[in-house]
Protein backbone atom coordinates (compact mmCIF):
# COMPACT_ATOMS: atom_id res chain seq x y z
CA UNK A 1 116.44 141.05 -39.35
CA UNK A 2 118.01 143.31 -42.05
CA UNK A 3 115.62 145.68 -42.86
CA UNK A 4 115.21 146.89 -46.74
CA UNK A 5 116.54 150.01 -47.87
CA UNK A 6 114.23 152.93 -48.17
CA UNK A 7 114.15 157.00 -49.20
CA UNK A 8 112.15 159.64 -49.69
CA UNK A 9 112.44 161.25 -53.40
CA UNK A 10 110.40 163.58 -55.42
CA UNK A 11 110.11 166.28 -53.21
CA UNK A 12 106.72 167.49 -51.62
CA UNK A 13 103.75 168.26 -53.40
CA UNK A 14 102.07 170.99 -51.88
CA UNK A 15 98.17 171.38 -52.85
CA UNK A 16 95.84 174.59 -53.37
CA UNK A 17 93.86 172.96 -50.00
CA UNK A 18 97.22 173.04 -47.73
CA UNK A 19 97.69 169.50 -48.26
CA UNK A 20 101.42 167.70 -48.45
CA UNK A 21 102.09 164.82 -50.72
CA UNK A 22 105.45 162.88 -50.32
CA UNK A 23 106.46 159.97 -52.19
CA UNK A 24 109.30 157.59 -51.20
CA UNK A 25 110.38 153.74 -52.12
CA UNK A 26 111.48 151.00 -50.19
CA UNK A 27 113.47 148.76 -52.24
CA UNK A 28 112.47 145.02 -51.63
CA UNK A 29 112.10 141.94 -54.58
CA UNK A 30 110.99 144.99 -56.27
CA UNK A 31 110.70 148.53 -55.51
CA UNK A 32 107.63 149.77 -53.59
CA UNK A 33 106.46 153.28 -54.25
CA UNK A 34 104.81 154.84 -51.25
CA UNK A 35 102.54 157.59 -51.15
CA UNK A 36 101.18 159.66 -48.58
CA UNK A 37 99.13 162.87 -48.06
CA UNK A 38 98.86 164.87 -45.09
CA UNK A 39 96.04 167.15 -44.20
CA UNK A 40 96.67 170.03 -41.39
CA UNK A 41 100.16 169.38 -40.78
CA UNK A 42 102.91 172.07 -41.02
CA UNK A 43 105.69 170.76 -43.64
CA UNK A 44 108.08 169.61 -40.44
CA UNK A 45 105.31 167.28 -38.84
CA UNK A 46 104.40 165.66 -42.25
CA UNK A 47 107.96 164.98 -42.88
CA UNK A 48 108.33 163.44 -39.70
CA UNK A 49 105.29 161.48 -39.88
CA UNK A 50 106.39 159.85 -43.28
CA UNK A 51 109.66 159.35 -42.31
CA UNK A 52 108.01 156.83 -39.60
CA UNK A 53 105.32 155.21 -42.00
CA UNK A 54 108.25 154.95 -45.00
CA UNK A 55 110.41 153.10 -42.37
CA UNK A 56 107.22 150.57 -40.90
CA UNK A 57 106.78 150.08 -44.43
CA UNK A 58 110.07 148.69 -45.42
CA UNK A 59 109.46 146.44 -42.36
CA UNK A 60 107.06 145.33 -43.23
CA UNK A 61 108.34 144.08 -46.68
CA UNK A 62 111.47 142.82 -45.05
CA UNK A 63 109.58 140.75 -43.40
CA UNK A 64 108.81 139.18 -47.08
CA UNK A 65 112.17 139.47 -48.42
CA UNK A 66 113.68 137.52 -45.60
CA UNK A 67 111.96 134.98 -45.89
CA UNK A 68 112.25 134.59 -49.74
């Protein structure tokens, strides 16, 4: 199964509480902004951690696309 391509973009939003937003897209029938925010996590781990989640989610949707 070809999975969809997918990045991160915008950079990291960092928050007055210590909180990290990311954004990234996974491009599919359309693209799919994805969002996350991290709470306690040093900038490293969150990166890592969306990394994983921005690649199940493009998956996910591939599983979708492929069959469209």
């Amino acid at each position: 199964m070809k999975i969809c391509n997918y990045y991160v973009h915008g950079g990291v939003e960092k928050h007055h509480n210590g909180s990290f937003t990311m954004y990234g897209t996974v491009e599919g029938i359309t693209n799919e902004l994805v969002k996350m925010t991290y709470f306690d996590y040093t900038l490293e781990n969150a990166c890592k951690h969306f990394k994983k989640h921005l690649r199940k989610k493009a998956e996910e949707i591939s599983m979708f696309v492929n069959q469209a």
